[in-house]
C-alpha atoms as a PDB file:
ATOM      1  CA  UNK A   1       0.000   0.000   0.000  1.00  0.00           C
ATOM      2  CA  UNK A   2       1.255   3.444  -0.675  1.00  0.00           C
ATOM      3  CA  UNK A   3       1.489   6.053   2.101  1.00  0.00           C
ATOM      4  CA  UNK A   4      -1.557   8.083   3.742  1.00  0.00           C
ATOM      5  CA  UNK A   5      -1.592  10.515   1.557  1.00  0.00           C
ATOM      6  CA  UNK A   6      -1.570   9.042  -2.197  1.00  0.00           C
ATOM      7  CA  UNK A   7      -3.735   6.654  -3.422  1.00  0.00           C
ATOM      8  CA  UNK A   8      -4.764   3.834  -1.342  1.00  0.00           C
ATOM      9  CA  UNK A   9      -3.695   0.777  -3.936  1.00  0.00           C
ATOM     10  CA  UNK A  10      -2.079  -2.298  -3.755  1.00  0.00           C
ATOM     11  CA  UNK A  11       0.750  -3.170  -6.527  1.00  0.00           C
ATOM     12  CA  UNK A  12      -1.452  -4.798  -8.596  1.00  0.00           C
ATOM     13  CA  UNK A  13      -4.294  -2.656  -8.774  1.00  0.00           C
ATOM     14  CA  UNK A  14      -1.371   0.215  -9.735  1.00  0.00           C
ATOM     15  CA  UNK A  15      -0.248  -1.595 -12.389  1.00  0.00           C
ATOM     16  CA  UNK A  16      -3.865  -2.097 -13.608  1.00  0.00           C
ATOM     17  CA  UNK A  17      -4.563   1.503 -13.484  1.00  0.00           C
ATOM     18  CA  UNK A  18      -1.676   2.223 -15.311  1.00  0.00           C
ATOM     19  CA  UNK A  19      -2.409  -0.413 -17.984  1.00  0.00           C
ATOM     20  CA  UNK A  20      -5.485   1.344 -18.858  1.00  0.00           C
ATOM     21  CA  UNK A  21      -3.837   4.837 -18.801  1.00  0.00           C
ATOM     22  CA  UNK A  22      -1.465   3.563 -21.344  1.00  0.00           C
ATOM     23  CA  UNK A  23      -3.758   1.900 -23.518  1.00  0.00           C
ATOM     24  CA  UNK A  24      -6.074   4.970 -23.689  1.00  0.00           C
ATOM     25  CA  UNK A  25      -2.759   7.299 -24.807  1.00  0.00           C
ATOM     26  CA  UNK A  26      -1.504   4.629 -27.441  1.00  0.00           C
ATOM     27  CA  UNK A  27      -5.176   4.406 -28.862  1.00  0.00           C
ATOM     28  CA  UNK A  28      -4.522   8.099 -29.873  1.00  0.00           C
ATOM     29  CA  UNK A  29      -1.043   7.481 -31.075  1.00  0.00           C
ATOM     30  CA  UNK A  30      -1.952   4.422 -32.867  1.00  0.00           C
ATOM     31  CA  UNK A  31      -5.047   5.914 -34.689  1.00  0.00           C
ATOM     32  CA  UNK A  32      -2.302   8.523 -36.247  1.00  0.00           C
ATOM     33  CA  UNK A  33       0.113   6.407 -37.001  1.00  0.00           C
ATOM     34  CA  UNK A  34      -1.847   3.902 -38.699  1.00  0.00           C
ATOM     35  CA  UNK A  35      -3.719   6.672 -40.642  1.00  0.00           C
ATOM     36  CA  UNK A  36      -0.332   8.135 -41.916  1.00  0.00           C
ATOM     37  CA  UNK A  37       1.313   4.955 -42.834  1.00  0.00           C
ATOM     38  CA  UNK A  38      -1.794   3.994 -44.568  1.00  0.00           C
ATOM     39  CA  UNK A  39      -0.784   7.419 -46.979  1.00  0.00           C
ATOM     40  CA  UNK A  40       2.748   6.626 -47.173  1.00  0.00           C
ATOM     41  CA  UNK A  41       2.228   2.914 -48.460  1.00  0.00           C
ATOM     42  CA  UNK A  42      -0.290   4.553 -50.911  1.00  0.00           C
ATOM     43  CA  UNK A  43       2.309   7.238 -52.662  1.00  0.00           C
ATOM     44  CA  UNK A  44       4.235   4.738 -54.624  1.00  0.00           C
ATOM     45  CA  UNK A  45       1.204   3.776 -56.420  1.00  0.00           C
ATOM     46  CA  UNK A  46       0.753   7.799 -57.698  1.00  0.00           C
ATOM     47  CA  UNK A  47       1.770   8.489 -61.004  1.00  0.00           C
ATOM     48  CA  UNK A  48       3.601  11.364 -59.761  1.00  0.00           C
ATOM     49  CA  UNK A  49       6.125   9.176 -57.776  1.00  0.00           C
ATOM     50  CA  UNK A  50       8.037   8.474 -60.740  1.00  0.00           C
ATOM     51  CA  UNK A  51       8.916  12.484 -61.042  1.00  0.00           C
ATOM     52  CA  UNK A  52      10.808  11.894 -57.426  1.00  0.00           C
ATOM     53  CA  UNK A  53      14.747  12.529 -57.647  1.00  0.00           C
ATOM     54  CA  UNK A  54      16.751  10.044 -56.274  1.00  0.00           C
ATOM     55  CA  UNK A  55      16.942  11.758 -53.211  1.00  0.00           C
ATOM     56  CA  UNK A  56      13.652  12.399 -52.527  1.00  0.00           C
ATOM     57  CA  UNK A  57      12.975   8.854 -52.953  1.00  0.00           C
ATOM     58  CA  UNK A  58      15.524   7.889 -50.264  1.00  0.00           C
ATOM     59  CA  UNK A  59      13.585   9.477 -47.850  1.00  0.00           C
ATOM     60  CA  UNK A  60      10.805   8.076 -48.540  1.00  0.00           C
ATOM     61  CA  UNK A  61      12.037   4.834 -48.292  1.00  0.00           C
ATOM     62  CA  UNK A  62      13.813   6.325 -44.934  1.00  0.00           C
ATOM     63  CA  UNK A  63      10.007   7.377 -44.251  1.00  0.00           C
ATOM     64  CA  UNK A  64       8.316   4.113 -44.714  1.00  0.00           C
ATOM     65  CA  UNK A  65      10.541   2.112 -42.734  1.00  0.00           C
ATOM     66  CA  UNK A  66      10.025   4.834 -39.918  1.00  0.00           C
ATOM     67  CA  UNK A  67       6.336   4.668 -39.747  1.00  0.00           C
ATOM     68  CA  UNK A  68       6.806   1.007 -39.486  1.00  0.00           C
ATOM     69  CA  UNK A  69       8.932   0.828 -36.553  1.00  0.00           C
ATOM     70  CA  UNK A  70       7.018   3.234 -35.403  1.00  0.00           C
ATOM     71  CA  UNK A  71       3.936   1.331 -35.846  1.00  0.00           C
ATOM     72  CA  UNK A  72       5.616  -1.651 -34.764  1.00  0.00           C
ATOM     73  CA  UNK A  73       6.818   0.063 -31.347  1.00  0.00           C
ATOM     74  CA  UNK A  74       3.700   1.627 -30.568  1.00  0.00           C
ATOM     75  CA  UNK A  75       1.038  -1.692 -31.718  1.00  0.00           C
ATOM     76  CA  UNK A  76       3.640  -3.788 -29.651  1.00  0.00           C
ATOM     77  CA  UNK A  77       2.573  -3.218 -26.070  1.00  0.00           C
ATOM     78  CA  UNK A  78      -1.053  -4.969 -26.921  1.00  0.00           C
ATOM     79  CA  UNK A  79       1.082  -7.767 -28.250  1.00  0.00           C
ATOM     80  CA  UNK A  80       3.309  -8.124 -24.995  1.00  0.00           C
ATOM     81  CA  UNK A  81       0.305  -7.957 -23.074  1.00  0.00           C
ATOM     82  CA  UNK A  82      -1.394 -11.081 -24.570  1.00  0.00           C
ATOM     83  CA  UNK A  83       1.642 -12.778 -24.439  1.00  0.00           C
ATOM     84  CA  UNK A  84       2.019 -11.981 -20.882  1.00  0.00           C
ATOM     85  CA  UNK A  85      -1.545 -12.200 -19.540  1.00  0.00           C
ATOM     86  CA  UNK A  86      -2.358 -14.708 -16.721  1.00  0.00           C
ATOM     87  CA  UNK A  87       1.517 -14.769 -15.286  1.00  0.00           C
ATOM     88  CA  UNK A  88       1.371 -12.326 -12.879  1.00  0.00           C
ATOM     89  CA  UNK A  89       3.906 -10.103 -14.398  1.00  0.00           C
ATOM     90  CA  UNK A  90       1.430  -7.185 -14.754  1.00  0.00           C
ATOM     91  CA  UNK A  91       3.793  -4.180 -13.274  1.00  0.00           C
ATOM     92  CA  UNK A  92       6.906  -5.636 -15.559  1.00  0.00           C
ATOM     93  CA  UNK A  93       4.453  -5.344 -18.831  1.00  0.00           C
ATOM     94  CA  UNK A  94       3.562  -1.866 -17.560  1.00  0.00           C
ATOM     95  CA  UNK A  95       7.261  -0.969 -17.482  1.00  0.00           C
ATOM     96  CA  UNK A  96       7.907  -2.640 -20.930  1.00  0.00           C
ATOM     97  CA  UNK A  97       5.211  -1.245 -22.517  1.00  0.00           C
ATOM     98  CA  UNK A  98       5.643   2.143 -21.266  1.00  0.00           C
ATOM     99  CA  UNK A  99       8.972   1.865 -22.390  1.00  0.00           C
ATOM    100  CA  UNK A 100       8.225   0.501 -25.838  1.00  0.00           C
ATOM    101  CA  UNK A 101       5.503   3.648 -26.154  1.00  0.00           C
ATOM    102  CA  UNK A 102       8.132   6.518 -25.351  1.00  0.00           C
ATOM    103  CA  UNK A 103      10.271   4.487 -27.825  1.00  0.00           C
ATOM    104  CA  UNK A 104       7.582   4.447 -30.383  1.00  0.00           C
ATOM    105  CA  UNK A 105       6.787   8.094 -29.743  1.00  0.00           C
ATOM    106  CA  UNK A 106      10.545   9.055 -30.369  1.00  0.00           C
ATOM    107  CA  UNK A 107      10.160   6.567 -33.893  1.00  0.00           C
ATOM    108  CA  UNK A 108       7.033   9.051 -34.357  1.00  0.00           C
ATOM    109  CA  UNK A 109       9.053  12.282 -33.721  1.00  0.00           C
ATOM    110  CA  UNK A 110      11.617  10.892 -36.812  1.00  0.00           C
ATOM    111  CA  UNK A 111       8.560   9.353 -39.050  1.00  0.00           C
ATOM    112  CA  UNK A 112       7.132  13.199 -38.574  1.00  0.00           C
ATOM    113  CA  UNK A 113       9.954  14.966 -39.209  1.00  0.00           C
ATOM    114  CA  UNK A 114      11.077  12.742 -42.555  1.00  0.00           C
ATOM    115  CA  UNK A 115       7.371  13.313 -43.829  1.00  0.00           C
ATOM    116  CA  UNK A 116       7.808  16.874 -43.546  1.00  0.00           C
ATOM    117  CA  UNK A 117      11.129  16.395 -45.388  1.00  0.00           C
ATOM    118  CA  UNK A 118       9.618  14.607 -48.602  1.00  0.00           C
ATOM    119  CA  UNK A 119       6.738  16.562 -48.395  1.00  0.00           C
ATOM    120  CA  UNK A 120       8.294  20.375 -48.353  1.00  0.00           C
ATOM    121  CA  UNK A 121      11.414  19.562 -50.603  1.00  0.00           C
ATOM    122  CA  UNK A 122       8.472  18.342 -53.163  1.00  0.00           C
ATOM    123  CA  UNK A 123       6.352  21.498 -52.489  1.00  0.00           C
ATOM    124  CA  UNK A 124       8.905  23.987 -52.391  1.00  0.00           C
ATOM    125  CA  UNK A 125      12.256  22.777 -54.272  1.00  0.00           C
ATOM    126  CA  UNK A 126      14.636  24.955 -52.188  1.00  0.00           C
ATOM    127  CA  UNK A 127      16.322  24.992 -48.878  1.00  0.00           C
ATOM    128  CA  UNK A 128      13.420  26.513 -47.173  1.00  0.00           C
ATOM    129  CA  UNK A 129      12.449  22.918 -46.910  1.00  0.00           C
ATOM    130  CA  UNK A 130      15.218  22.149 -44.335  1.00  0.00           C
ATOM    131  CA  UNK A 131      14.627  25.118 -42.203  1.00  0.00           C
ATOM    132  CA  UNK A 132      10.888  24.593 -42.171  1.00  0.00           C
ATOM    133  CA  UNK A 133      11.537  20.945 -40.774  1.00  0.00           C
ATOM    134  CA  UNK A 134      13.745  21.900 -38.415  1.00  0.00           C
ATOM    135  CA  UNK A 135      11.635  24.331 -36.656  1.00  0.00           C
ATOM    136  CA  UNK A 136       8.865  22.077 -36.682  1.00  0.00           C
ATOM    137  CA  UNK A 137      11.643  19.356 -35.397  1.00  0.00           C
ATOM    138  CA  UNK A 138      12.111  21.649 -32.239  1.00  0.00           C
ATOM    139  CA  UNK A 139       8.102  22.119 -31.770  1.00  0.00           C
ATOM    140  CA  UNK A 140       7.650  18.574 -31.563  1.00  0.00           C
ATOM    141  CA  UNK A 141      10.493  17.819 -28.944  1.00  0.00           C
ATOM    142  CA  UNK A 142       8.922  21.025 -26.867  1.00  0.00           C
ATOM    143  CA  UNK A 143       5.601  19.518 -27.209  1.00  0.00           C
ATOM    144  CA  UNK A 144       6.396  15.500 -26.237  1.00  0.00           C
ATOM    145  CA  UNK A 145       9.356  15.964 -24.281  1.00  0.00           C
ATOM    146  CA  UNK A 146      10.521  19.393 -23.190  1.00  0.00           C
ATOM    147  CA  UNK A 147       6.999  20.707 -21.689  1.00  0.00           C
ATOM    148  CA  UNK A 148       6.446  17.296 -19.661  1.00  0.00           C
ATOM    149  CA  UNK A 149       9.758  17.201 -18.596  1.00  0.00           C
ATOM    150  CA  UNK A 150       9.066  21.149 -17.269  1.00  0.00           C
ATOM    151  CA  UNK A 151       5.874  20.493 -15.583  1.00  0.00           C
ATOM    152  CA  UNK A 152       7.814  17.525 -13.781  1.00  0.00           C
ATOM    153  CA  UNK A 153      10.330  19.678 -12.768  1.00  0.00           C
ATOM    154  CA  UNK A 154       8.009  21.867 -11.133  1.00  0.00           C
ATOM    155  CA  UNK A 155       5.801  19.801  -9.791  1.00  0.00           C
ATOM    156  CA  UNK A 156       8.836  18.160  -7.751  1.00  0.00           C
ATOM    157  CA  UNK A 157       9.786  21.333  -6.432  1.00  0.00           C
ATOM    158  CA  UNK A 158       5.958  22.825  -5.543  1.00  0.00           C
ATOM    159  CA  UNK A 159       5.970  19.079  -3.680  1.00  0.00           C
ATOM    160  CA  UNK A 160       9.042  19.896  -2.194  1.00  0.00           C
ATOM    161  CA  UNK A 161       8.218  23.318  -0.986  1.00  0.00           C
ATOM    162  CA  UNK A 162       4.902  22.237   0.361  1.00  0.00           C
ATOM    163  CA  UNK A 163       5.312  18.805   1.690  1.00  0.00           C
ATOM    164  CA  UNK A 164       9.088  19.673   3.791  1.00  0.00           C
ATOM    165  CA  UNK A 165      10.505  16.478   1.925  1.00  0.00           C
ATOM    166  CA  UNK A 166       7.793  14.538   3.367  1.00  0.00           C
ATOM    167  CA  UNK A 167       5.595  13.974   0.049  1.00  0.00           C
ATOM    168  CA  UNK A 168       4.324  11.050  -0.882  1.00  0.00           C
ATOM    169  CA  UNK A 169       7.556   7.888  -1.414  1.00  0.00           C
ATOM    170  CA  UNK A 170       5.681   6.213  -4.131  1.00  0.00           C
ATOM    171  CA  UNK A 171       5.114   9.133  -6.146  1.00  0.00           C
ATOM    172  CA  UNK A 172       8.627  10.458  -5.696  1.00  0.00           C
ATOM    173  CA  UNK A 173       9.594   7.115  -6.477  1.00  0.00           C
ATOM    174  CA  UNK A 174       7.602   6.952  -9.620  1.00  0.00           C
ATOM    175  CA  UNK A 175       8.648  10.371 -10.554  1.00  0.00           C
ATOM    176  CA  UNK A 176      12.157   9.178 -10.701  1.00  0.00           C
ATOM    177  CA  UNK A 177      12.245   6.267 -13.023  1.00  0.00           C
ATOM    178  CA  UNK A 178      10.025   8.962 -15.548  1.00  0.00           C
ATOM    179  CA  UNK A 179       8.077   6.600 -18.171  1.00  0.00           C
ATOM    180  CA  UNK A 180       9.213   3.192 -16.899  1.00  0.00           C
ATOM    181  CA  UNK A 181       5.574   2.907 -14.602  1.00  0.00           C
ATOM    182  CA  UNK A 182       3.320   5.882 -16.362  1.00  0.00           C
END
């Protein structure tokens, strides 16, 4: 059980909680990557694909094998899941799976960002391309990583300043090891 003042929960029912938490956040990141991998296997089929330079078609082949690791990484948690069902190893598959999600979300940030690539050199046959994609590069790692990583930050030190040092051990705890048990 955790301490007084955090949630009253044994280790299993944690882990259960947090298997549904996941599940609901890689149903939103699986809808979108499915989606745009659905588009990329599609633009080899366009007539216009043949028009590609040599370049541009190496990063779309750079971009389809992104999207499927990505797809891969972010589809595999369900898989470990079955796999692992009925053994009592529900907080490991937690840990995996969160792991396997902030990998798939990093395979996301680089499917994204090659997209953009194909997609502005195509559109605008000039540098701008690059410089467009990188921007959007550092938007991306403020939005997934950078802002999170903030908020934790502060909410450590609010705890901190409030609670004396005496906030709650399992949260601290879980607060630590980041996206191993969210």
């Amino acid at each position: 059980m955790t301490s007084s003042r955090g949630r009253q929960e044994t280790q299993e029912e944690r882990a259960d909680r947090q298997w549904s938490e996941l599940l609901q956040e890689l149903r939103v990141a699986q809808t979108g990557v499915q989606i745009l991998f659905g588009f990329l296997l599609a633009v080899v089929f366009q007539s216009r694909f043949e028009d590609l330079s040599d370049t541009d078609r190496n990063i779309y082949v750079v971009t389809v094998m992104l999207g499927s690791a990505t797809a891969a990484a972010l589809i595999g948690p369900v898989s470990y899941h079955r796999l692992l069902t009925g053994r009592r190893m529900k907080p490991e598959t937690v840990i995996w799976a969160s792991r396997m999600t902030v990998l798939g979300l990093v395979l996301l940030f680089c499917t994204m960002c090659s997209v953009l690539l194909l997609i502005l050199r195509v559109a605008l046959h000039n540098q701008l391309a690059l410089w467009l994609v990188g921007a959007m590069a550092l938007w991306f790692v403020a939005c997934w990583f950078v802002f999170p990583v903030w908020a934790l930050a502060r909410g450590r030190s609010g705890r901190r300043e409030t609670d004396d040092g005496e906030g709650d051990a399992d949260e601290v705890e879980s607060a630590q090891r980041g996206s191993d048990t969210t």
